[in-house]
Protein backbone atom coordinates (compact mmCIF):
# COMPACT_ATOMS: atom_id res chain seq x y z
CA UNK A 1 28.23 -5.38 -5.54
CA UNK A 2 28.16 -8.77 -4.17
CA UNK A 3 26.12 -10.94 -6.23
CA UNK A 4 24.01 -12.69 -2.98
CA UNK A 5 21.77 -15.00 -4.62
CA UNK A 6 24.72 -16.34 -7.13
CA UNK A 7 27.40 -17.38 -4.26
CA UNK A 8 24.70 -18.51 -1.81
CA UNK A 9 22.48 -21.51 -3.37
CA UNK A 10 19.48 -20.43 -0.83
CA UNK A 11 16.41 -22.56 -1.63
CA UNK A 12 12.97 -20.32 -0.82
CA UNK A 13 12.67 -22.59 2.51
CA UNK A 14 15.92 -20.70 3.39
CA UNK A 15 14.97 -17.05 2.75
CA UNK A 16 11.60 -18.26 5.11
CA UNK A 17 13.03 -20.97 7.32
CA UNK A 18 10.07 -20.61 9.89
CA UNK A 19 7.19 -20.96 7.48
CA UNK A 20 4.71 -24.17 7.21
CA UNK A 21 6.24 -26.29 4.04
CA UNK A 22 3.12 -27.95 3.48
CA UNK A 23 1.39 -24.51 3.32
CA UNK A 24 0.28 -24.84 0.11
CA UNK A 25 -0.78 -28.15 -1.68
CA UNK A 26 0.38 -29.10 -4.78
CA UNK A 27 -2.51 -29.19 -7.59
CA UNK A 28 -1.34 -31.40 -10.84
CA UNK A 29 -5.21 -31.55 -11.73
CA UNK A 30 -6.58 -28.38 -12.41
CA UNK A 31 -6.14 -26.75 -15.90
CA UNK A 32 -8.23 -23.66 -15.78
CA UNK A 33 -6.90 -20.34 -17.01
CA UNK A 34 -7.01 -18.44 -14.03
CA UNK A 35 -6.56 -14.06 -14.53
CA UNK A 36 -3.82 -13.08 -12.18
CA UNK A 37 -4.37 -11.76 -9.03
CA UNK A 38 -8.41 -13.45 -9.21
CA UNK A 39 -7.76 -16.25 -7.28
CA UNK A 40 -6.64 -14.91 -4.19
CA UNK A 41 -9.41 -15.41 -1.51
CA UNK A 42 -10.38 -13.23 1.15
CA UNK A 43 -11.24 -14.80 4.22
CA UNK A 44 -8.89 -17.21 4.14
CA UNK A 45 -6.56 -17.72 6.78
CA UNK A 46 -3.66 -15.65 8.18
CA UNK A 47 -0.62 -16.46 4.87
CA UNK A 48 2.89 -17.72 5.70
CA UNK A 49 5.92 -15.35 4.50
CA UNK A 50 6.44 -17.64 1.15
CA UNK A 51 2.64 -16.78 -0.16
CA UNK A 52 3.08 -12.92 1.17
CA UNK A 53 5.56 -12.51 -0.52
CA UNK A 54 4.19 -14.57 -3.67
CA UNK A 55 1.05 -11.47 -3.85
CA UNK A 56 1.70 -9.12 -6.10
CA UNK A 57 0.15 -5.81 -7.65
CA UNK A 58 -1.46 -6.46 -11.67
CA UNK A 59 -1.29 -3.30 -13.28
CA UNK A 60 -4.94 -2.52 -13.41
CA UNK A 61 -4.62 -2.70 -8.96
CA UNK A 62 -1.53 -0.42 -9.38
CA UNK A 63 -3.44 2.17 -11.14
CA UNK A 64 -6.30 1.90 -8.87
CA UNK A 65 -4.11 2.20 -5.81
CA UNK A 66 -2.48 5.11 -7.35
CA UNK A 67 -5.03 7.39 -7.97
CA UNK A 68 -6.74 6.60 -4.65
CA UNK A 69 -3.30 7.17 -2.30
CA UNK A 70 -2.99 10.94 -3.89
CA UNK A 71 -6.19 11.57 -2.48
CA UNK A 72 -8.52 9.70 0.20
CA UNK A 73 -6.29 6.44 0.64
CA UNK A 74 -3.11 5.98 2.63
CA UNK A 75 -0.61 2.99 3.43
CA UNK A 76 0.29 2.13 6.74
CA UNK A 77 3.24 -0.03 7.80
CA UNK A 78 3.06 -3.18 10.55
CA UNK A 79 6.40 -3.73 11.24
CA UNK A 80 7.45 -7.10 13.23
CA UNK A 81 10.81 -7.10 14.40
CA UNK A 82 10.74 -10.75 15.80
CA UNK A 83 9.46 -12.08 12.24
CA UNK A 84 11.91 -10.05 10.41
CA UNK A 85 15.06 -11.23 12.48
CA UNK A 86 14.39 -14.20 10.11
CA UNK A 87 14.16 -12.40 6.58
CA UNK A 88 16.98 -12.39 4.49
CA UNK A 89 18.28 -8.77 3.94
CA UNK A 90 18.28 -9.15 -0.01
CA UNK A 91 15.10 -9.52 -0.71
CA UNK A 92 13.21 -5.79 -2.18
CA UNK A 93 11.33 -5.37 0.98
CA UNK A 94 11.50 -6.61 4.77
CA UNK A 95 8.36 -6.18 6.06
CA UNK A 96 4.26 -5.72 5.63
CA UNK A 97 1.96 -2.31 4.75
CA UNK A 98 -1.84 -2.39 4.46
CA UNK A 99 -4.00 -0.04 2.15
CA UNK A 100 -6.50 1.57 4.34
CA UNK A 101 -9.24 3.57 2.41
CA UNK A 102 -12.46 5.40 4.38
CA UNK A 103 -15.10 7.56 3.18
CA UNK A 104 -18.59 9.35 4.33
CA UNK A 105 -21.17 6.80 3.91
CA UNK A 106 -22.48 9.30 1.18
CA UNK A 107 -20.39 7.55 -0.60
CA UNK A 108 -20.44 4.20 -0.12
CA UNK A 109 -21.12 3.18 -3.75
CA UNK A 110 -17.59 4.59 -4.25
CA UNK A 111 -16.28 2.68 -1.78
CA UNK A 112 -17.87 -0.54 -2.28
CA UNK A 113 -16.58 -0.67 -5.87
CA UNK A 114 -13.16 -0.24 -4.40
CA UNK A 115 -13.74 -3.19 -2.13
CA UNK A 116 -14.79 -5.17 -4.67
CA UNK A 117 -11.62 -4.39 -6.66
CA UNK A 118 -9.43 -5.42 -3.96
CA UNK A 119 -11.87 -8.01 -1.85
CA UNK A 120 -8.88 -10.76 -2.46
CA UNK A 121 -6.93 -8.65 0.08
CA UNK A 122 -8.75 -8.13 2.58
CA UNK A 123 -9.58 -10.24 5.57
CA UNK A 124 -13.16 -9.07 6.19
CA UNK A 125 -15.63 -6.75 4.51
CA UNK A 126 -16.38 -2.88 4.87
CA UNK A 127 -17.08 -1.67 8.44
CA UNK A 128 -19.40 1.45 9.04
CA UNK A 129 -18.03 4.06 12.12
CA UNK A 130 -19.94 6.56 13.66
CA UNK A 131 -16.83 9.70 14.53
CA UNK A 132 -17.37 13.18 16.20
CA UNK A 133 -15.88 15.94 14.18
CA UNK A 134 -16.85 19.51 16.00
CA UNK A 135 -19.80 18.23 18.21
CA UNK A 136 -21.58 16.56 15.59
CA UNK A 137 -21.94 13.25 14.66
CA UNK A 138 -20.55 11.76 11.08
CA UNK A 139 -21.08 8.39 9.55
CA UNK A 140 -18.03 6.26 7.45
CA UNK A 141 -17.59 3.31 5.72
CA UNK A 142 -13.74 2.07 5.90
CA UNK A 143 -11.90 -1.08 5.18
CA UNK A 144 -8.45 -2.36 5.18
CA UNK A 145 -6.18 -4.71 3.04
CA UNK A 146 -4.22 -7.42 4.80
CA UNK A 147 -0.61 -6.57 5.48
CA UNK A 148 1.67 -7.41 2.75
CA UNK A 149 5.15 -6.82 1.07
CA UNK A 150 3.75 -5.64 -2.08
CA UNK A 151 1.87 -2.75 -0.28
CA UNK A 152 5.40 -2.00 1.14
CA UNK A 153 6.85 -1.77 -2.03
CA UNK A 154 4.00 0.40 -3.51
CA UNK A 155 4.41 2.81 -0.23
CA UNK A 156 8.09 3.14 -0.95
CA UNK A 157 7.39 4.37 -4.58
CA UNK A 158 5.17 7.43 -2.59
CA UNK A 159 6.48 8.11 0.83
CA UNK A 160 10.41 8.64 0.28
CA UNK A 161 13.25 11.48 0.35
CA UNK A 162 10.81 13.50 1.80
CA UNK A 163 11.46 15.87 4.76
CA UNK A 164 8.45 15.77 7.00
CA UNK A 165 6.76 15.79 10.06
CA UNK A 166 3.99 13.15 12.00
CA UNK A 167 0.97 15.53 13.42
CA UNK A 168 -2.09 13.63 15.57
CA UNK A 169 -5.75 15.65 14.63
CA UNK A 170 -8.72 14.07 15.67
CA UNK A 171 -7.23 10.85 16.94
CA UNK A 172 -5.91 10.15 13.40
CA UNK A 173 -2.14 10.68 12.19
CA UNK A 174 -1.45 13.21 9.43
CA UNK A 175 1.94 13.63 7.22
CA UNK A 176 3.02 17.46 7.08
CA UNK A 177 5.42 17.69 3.91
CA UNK A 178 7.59 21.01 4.69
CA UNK A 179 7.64 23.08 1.69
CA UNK A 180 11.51 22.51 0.73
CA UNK A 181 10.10 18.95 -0.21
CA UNK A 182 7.76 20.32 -2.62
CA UNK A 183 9.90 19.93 -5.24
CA UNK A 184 10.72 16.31 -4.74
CA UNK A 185 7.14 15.05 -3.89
CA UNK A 186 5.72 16.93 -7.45
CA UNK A 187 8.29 15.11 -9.43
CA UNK A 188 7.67 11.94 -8.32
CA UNK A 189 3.54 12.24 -8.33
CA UNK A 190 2.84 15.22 -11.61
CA UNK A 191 2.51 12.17 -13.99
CA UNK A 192 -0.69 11.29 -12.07
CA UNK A 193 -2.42 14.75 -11.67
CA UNK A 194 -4.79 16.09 -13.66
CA UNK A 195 -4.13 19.59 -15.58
CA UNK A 196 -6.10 22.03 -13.63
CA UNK A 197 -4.43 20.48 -10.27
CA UNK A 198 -0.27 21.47 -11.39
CA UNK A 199 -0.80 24.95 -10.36
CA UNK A 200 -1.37 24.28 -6.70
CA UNK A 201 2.07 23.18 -6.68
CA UNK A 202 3.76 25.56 -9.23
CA UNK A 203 2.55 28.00 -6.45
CA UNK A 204 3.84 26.47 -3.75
CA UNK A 205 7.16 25.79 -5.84
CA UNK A 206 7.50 29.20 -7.10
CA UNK A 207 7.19 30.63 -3.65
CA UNK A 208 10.43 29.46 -2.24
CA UNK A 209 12.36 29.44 -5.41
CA UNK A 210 12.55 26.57 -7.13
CA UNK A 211 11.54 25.54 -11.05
CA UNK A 212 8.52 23.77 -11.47
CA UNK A 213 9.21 20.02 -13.41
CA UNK A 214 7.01 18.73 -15.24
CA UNK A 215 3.64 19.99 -16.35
């Protein structure tokens, strides 16, 4: 495999020739131990490709992010074909995802504490919907991360291999997984489940004849 980096001397201006070089200013001053991942503001202004791709999960956001995507949460992709004409192909991902999280305003503790985990982000704060489901009236709180490369990479570790189908209900988009996937979406998510969920896919699994892996 051709080694790209090693036979092309790219500087990171090269990889990104379009973004603002004087982005970022250089700090010689400050010597405070910042935690990684703290000292990313929200609010701040839209970020060139070199600090997008400079974000990164800390383990104790992976987890989070996790556990929420195999139930309420979901990643979405924002592809932008003009920006990544510019992208070198090398790099682990060529374009931007956003986390998008919503719940019933029952539960907005829940889902404030998950904003507050991930506030550094986002753009802007929770926003509170009114929907119709059925003729009556339900309201949710729902917030979004910006769009980044390391959501993309986090998506990729979920949504892959996978034979499956794009259905609209109730204005929203839902994933249908057919159930000769079943096999490859348990192995790559059982580590995360809790016991007493396995057997809804040991069931499902068993039905059209395949071993159940692990659990």
């Amino acid at each position: 495999m051709k080694d790209y980096y090693n036979t092309h001397k790219y500087t990171i201006f090269d990889i990104f020739p379009r973004s603002n070089k004087f982005y970022l200013k250089s700090n010689n001053i400050c010597k405070e131990l910042v935690l990684y991942g703290t000292n990313i503001e929200s609010n701040a202004p839209k970020f060139t490709s070199i600090v997008n791709y400079m974000i990164n999960l800390p383990d104790d956001i992976y987890y989070i992010l996790s556990g929420i995507i195999l139930s309420d949460g979901y990643i979405k992709t924002t592809f932008n074909n003009k920006t990544r004409r510019f992208i070198k192909t090398s790099l682990k991902t060529t374009y931007n995802s956003r986390f998008s999280f919503k719940q019933s305003i029952q539960h907005i503790e829940y889902i404030l504490y998950t904003y507050n985990k991930l506030a550094h982000y986002c753009i802007s704060a929770p926003k509170i919907k009114v929907e119709s489901l059925k003729g009556k009236l339900f309201t949710a709180v729902t917030f979004d991360t910006r769009a980044l490369p390391c959501f993309s990479v986090l998506r990729d570790t979920f949504y892959q291999d996978l034979d499956c189908t794009l259905h609209k209900s109730r204005n929203k988009y839902v994933i249908y997984i057919r159930s000769r996937s079943m096999p490859i979406l348990y192995k790559g998510i059982s580590p995360y489940l809790i016991p007493s969920m396995h057997y809804k896919f040991h069931k499902k699994i068993l039905e059209i004849g395949c071993p159940a892996e692990g659990g």
